[in-house]
PDB file of N, CA and C in Angstrom:
ATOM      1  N   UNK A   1     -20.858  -3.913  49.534  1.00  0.00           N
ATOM      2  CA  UNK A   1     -20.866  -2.920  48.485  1.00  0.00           C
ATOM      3  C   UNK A   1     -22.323  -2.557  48.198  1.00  0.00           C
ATOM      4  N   UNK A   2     -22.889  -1.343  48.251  1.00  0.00           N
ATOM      5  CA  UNK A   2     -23.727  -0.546  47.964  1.00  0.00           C
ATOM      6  C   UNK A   2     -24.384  -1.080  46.412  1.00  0.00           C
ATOM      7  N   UNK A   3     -25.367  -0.782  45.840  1.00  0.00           N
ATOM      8  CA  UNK A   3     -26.019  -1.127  44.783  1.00  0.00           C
ATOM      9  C   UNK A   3     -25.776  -0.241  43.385  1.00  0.00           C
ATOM     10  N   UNK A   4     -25.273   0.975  44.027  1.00  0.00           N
ATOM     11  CA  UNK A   4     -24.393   2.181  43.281  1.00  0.00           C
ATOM     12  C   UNK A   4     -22.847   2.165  43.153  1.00  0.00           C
ATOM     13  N   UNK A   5     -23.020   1.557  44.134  1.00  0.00           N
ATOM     14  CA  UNK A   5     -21.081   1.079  43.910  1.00  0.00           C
ATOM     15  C   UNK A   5     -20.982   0.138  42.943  1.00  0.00           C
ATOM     16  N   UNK A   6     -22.104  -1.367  43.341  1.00  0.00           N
ATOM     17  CA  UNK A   6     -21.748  -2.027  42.412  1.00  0.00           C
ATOM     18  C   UNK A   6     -22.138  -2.111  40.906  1.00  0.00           C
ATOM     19  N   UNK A   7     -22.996  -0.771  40.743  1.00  0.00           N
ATOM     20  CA  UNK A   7     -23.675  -0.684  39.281  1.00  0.00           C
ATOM     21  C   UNK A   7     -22.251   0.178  38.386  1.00  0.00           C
ATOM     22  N   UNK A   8     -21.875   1.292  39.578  1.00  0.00           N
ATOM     23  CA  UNK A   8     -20.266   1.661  39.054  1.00  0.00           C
ATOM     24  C   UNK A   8     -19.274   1.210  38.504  1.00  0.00           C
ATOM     25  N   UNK A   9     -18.897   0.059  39.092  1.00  0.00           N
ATOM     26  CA  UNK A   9     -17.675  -0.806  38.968  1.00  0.00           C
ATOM     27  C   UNK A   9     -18.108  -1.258  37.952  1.00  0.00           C
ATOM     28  N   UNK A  10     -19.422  -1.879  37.986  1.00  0.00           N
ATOM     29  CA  UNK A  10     -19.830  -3.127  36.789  1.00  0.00           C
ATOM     30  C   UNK A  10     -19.523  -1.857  35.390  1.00  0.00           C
ATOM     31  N   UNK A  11     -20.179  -0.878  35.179  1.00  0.00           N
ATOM     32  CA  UNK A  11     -20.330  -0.378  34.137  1.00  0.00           C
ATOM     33  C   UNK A  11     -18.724   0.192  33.851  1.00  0.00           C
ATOM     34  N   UNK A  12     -17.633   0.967  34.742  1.00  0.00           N
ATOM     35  CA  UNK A  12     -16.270   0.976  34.388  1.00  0.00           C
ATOM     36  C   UNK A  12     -15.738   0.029  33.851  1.00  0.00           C
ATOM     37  N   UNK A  13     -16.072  -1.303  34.646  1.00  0.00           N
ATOM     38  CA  UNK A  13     -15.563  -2.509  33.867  1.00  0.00           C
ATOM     39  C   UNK A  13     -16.274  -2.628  32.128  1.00  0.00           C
ATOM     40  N   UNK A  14     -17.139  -2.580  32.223  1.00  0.00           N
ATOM     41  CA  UNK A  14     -17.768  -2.621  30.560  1.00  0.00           C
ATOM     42  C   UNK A  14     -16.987  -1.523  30.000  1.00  0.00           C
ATOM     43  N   UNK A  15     -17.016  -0.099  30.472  1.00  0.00           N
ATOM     44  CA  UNK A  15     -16.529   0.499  29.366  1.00  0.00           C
ATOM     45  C   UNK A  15     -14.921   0.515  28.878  1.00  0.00           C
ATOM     46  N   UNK A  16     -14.158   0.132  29.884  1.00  0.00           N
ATOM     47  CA  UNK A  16     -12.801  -0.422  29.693  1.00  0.00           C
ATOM     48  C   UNK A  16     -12.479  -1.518  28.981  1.00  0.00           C
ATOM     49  N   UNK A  17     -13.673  -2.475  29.284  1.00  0.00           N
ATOM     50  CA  UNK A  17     -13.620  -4.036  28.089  1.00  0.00           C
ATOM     51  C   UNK A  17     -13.846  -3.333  26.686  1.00  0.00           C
ATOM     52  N   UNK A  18     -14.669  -2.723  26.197  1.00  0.00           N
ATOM     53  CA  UNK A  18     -14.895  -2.084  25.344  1.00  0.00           C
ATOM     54  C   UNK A  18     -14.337  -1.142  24.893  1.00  0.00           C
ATOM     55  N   UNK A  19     -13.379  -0.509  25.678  1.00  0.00           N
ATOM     56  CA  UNK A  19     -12.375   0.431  25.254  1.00  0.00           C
ATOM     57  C   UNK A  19     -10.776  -0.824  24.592  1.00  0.00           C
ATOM     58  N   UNK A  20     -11.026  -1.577  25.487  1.00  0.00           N
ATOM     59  CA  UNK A  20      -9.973  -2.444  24.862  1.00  0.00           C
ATOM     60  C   UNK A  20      -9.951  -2.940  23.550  1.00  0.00           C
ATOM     61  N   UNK A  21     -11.380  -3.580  23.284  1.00  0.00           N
ATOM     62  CA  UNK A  21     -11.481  -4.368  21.865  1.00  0.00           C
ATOM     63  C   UNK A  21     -11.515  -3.288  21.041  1.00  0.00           C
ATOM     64  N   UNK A  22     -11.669  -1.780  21.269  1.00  0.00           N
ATOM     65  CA  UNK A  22     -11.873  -1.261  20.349  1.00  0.00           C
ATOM     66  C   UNK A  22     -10.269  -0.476  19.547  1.00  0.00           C
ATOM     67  N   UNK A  23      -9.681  -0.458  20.754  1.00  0.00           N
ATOM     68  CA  UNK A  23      -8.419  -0.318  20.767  1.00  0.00           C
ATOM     69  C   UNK A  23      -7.705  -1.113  19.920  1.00  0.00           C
ATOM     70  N   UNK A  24      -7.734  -2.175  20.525  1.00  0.00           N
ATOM     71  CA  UNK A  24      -6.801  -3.898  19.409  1.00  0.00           C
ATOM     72  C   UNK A  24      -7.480  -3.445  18.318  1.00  0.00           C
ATOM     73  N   UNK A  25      -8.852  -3.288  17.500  1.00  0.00           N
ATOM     74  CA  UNK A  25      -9.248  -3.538  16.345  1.00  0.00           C
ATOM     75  C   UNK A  25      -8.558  -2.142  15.598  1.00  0.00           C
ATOM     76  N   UNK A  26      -8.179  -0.814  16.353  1.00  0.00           N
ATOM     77  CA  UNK A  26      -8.193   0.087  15.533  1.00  0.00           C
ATOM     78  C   UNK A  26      -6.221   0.174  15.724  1.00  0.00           C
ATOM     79  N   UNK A  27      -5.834  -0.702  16.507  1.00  0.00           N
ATOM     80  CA  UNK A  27      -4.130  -1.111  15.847  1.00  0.00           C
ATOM     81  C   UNK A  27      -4.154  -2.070  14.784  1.00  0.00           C
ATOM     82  N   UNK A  28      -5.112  -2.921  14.738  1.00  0.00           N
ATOM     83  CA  UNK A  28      -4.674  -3.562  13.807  1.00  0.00           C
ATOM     84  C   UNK A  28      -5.350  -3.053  12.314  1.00  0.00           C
ATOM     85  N   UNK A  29      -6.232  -2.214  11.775  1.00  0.00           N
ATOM     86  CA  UNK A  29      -6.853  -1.569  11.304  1.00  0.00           C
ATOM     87  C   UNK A  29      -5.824  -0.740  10.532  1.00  0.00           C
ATOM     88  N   UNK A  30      -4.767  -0.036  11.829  1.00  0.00           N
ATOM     89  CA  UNK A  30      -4.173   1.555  11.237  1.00  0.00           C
ATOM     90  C   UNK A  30      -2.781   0.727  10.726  1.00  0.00           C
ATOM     91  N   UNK A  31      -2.482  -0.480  10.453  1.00  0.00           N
ATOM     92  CA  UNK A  31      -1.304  -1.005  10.584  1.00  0.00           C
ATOM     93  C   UNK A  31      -1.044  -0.411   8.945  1.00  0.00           C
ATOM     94  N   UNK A  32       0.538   0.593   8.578  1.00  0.00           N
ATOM     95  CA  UNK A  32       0.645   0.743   7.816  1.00  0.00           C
ATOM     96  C   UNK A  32      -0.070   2.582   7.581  1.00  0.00           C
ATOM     97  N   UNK A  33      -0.608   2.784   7.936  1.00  0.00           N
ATOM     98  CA  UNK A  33      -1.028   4.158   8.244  1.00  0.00           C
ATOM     99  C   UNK A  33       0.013   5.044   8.941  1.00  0.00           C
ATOM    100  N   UNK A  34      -0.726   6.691   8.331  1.00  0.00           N
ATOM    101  CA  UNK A  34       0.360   7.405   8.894  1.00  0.00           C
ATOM    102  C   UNK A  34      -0.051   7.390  10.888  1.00  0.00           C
ATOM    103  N   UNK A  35      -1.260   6.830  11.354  1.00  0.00           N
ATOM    104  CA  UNK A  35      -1.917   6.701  12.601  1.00  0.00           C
ATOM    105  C   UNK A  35      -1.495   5.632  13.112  1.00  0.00           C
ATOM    106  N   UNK A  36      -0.639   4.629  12.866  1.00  0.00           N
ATOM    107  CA  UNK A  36       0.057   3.824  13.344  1.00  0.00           C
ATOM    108  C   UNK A  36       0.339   3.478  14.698  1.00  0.00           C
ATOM    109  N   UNK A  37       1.524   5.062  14.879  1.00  0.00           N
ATOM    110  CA  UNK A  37       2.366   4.744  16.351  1.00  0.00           C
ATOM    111  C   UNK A  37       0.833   4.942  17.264  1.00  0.00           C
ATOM    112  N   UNK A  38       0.098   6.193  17.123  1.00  0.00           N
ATOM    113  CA  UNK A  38      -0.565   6.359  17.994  1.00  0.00           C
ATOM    114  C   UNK A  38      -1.677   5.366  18.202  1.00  0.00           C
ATOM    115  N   UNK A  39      -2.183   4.975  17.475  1.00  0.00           N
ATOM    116  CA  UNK A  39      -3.026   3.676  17.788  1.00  0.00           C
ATOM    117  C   UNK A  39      -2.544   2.823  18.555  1.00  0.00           C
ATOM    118  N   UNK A  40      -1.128   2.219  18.035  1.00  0.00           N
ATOM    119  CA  UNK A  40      -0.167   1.313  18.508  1.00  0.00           C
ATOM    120  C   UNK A  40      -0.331   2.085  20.389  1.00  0.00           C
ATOM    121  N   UNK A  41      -0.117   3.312  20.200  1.00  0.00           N
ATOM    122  CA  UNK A  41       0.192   3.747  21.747  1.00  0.00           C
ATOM    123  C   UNK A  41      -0.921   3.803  22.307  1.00  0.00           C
ATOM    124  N   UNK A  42      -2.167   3.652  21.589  1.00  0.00           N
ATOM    125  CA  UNK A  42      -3.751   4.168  22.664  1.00  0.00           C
ATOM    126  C   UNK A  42      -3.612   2.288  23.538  1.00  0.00           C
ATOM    127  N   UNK A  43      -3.476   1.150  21.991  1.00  0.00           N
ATOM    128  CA  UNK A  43      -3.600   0.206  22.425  1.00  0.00           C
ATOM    129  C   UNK A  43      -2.818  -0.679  23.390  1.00  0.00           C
ATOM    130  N   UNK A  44      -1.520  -0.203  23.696  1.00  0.00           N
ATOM    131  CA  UNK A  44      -0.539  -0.257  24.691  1.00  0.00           C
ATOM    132  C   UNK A  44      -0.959   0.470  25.972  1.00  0.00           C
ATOM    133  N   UNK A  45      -2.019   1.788  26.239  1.00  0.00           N
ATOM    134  CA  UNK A  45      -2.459   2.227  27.327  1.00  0.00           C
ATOM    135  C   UNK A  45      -3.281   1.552  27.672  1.00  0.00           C
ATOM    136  N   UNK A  46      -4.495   0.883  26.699  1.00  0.00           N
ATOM    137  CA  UNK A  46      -5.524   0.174  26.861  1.00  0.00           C
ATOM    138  C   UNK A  46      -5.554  -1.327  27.564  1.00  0.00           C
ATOM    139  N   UNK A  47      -4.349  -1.710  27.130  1.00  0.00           N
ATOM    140  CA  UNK A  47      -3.920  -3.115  27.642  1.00  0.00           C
ATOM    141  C   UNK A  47      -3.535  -3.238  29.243  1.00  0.00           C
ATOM    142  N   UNK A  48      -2.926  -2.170  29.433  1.00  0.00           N
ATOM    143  CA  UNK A  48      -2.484  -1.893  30.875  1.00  0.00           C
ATOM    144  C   UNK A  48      -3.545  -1.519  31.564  1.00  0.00           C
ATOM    145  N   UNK A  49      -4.452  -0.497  30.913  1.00  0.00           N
ATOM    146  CA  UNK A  49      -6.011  -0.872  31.669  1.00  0.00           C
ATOM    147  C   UNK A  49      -6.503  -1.849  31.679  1.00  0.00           C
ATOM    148  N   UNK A  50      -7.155  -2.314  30.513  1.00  0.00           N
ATOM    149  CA  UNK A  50      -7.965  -3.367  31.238  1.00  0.00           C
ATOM    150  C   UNK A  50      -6.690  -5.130  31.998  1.00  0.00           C
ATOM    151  N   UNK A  51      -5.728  -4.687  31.827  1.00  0.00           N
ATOM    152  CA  UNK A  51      -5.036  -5.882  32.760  1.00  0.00           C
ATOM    153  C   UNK A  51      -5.230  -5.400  34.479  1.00  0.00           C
ATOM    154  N   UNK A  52      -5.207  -3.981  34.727  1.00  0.00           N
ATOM    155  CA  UNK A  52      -5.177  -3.728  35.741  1.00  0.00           C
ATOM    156  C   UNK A  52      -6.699  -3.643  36.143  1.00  0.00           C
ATOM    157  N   UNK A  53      -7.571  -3.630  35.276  1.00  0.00           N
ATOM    158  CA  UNK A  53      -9.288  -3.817  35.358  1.00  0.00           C
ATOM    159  C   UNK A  53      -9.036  -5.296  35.595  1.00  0.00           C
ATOM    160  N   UNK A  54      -8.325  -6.253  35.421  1.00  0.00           N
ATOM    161  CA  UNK A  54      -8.516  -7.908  35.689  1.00  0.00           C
ATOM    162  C   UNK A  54      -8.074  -8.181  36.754  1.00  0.00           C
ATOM    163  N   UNK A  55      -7.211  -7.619  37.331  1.00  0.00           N
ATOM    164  CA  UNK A  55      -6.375  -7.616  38.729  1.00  0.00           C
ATOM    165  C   UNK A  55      -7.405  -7.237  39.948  1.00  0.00           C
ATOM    166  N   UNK A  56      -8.015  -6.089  39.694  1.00  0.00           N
ATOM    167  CA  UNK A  56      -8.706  -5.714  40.591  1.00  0.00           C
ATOM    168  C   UNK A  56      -9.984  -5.850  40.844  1.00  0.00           C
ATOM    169  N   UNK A  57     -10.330  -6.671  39.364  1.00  0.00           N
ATOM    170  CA  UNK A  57     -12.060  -7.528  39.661  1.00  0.00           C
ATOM    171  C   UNK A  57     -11.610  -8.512  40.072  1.00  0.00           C
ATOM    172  N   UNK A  58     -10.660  -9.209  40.679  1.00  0.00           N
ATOM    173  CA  UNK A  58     -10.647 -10.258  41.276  1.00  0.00           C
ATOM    174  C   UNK A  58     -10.820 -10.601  42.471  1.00  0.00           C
ATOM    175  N   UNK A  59     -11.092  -9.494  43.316  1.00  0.00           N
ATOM    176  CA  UNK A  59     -11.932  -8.877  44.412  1.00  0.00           C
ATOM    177  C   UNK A  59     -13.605  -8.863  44.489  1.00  0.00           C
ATOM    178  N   UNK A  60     -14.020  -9.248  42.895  1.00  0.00           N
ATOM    179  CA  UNK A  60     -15.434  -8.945  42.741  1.00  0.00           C
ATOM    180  C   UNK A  60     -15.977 -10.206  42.314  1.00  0.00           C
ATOM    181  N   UNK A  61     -16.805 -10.194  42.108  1.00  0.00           N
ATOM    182  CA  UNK A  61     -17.819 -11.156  41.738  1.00  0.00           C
ATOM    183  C   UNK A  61     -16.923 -11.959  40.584  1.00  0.00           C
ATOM    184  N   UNK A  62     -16.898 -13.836  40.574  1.00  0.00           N
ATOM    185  CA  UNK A  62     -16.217 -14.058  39.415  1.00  0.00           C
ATOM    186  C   UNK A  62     -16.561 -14.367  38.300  1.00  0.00           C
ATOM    187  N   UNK A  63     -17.609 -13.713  37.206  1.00  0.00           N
ATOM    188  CA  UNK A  63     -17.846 -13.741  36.381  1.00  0.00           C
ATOM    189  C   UNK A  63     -17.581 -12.187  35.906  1.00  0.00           C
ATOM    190  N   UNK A  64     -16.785 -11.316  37.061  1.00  0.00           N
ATOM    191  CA  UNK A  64     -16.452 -10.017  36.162  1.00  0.00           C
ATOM    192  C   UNK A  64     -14.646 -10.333  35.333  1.00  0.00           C
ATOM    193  N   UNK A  65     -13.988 -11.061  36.467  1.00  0.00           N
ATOM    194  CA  UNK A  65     -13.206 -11.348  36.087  1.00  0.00           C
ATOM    195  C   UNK A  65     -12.627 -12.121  35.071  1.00  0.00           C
ATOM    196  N   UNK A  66     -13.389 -12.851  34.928  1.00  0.00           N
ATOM    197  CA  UNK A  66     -13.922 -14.062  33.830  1.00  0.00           C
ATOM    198  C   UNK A  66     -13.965 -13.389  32.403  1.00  0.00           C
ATOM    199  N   UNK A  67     -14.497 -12.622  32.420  1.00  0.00           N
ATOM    200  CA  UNK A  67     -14.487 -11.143  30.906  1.00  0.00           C
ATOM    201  C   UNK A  67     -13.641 -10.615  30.773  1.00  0.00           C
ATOM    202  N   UNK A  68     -13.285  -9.778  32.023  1.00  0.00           N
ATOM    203  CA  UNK A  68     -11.661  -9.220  32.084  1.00  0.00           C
ATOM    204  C   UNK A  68     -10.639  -9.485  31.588  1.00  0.00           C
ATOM    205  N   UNK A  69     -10.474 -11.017  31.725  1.00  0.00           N
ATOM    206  CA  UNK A  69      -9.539 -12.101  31.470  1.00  0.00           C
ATOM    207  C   UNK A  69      -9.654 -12.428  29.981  1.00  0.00           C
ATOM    208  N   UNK A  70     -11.276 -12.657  29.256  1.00  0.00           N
ATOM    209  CA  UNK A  70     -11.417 -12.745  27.846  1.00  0.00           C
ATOM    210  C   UNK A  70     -10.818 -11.929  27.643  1.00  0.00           C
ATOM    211  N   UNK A  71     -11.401 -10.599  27.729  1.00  0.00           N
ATOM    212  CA  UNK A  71     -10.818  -9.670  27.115  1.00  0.00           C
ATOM    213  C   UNK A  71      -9.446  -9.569  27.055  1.00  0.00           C
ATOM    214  N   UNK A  72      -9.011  -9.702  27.963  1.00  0.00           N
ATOM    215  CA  UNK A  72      -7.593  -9.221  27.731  1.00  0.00           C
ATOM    216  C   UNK A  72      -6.549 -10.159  26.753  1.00  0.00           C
ATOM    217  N   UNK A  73      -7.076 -11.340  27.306  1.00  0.00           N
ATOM    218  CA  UNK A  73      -7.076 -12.761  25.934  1.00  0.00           C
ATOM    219  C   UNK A  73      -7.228 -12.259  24.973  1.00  0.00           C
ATOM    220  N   UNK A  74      -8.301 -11.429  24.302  1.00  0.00           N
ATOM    221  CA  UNK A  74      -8.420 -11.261  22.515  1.00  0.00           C
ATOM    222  C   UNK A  74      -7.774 -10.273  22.679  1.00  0.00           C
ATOM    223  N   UNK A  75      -7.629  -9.302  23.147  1.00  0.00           N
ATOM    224  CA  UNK A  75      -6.578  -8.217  22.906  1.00  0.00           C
ATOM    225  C   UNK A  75      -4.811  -8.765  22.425  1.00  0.00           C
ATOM    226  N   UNK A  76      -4.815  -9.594  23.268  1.00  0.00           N
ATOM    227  CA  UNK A  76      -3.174 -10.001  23.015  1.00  0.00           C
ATOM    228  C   UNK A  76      -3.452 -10.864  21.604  1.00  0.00           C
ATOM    229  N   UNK A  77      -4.257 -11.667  21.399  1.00  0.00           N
ATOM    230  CA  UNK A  77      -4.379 -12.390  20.298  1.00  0.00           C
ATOM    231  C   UNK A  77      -4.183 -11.585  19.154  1.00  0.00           C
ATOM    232  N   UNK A  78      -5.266 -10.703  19.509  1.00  0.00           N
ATOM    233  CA  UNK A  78      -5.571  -9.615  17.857  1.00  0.00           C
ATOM    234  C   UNK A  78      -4.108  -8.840  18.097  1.00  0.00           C
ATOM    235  N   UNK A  79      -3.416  -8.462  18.712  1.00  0.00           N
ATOM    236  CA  UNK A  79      -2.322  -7.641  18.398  1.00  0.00           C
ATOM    237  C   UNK A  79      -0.940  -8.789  18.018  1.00  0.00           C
ATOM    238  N   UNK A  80      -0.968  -9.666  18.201  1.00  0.00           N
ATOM    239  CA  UNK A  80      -0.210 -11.097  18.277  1.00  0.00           C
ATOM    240  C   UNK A  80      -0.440 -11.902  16.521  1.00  0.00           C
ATOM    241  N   UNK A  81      -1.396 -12.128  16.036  1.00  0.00           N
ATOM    242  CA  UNK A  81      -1.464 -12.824  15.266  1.00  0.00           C
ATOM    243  C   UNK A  81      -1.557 -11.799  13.753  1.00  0.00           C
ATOM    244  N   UNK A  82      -1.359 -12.689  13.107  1.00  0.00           N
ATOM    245  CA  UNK A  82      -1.623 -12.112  11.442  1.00  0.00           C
ATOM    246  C   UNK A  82      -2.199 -12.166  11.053  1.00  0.00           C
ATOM    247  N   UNK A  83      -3.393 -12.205  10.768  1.00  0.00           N
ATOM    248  CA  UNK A  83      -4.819 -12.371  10.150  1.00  0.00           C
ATOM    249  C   UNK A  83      -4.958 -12.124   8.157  1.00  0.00           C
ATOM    250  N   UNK A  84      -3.611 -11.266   8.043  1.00  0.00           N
ATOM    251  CA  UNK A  84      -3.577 -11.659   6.318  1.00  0.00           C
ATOM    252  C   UNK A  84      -3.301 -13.242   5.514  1.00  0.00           C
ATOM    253  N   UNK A  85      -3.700 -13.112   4.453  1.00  0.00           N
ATOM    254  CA  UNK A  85      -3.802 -14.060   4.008  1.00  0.00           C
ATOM    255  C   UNK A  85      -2.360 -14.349   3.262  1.00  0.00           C
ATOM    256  N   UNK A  86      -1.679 -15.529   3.003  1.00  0.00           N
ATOM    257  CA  UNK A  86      -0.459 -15.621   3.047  1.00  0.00           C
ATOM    258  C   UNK A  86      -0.118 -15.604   1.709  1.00  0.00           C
ATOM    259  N   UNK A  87       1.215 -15.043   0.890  1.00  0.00           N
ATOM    260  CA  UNK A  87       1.298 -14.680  -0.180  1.00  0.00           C
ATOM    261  C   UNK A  87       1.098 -16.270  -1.233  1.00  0.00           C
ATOM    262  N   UNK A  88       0.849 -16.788  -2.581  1.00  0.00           N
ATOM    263  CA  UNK A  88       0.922 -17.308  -2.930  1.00  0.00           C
ATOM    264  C   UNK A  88       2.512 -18.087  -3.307  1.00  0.00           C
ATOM    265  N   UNK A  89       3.346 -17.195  -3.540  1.00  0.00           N
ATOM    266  CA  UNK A  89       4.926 -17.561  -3.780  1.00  0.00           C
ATOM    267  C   UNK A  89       5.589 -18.091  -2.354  1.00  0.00           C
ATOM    268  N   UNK A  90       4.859 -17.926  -0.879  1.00  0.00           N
ATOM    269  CA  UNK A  90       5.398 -18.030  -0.085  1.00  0.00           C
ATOM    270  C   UNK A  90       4.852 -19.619   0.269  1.00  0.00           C
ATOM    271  N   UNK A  91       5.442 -20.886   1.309  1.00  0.00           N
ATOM    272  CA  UNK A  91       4.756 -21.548   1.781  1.00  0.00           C
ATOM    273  C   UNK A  91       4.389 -21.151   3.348  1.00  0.00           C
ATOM    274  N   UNK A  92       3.273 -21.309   3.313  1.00  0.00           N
ATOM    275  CA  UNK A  92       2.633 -21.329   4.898  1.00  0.00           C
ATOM    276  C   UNK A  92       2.653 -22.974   5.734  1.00  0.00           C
TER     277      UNK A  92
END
């Protein structure tokens, strides 16, 4: 791979990692908003990118994949977990 190829890939891969987290943060953000579904839907496109960005750096160097893989880790987390704080009347 060329030095332009691999400055390509590297930087698609960044901006897709970064399209991801930004994605998860702005579903969980719009939760309850009239921007909801569509967030919900950017971050459902986003996930399928960068999973298919993890699939196919696995061909590359393995510390791209290694991120890929974070990433796609906090993505499922942040859309997965509850991060509010739990009501007082309720037990946690």
């Amino acid at each position: 791979m060329s030095g332009f190829e691999a400055q390509l890939v590297f930087w698609s891969l960044v901006v897709i990692q970064l399209t991801g987290l930004l994605s998860a943060c702005l579903a969980r953000l719009s939760e309850g908003s009239v921007r909801e579904t569509v967030c919900q839907r950017f971050f459902l496109a986003c996930l399928l990118l960068v999973g298919l960005g993890t699939i196919a750096s696995l061909a590359l160097i393995p510390a791209y994949w290694v991120v890929s893989g974070t990433t796609l880790s906090l993505m499922v987390l942040a859309a997965t977990c509850d991060f509010r704080r739990c009501p007082q009347s309720m037990a946690c």
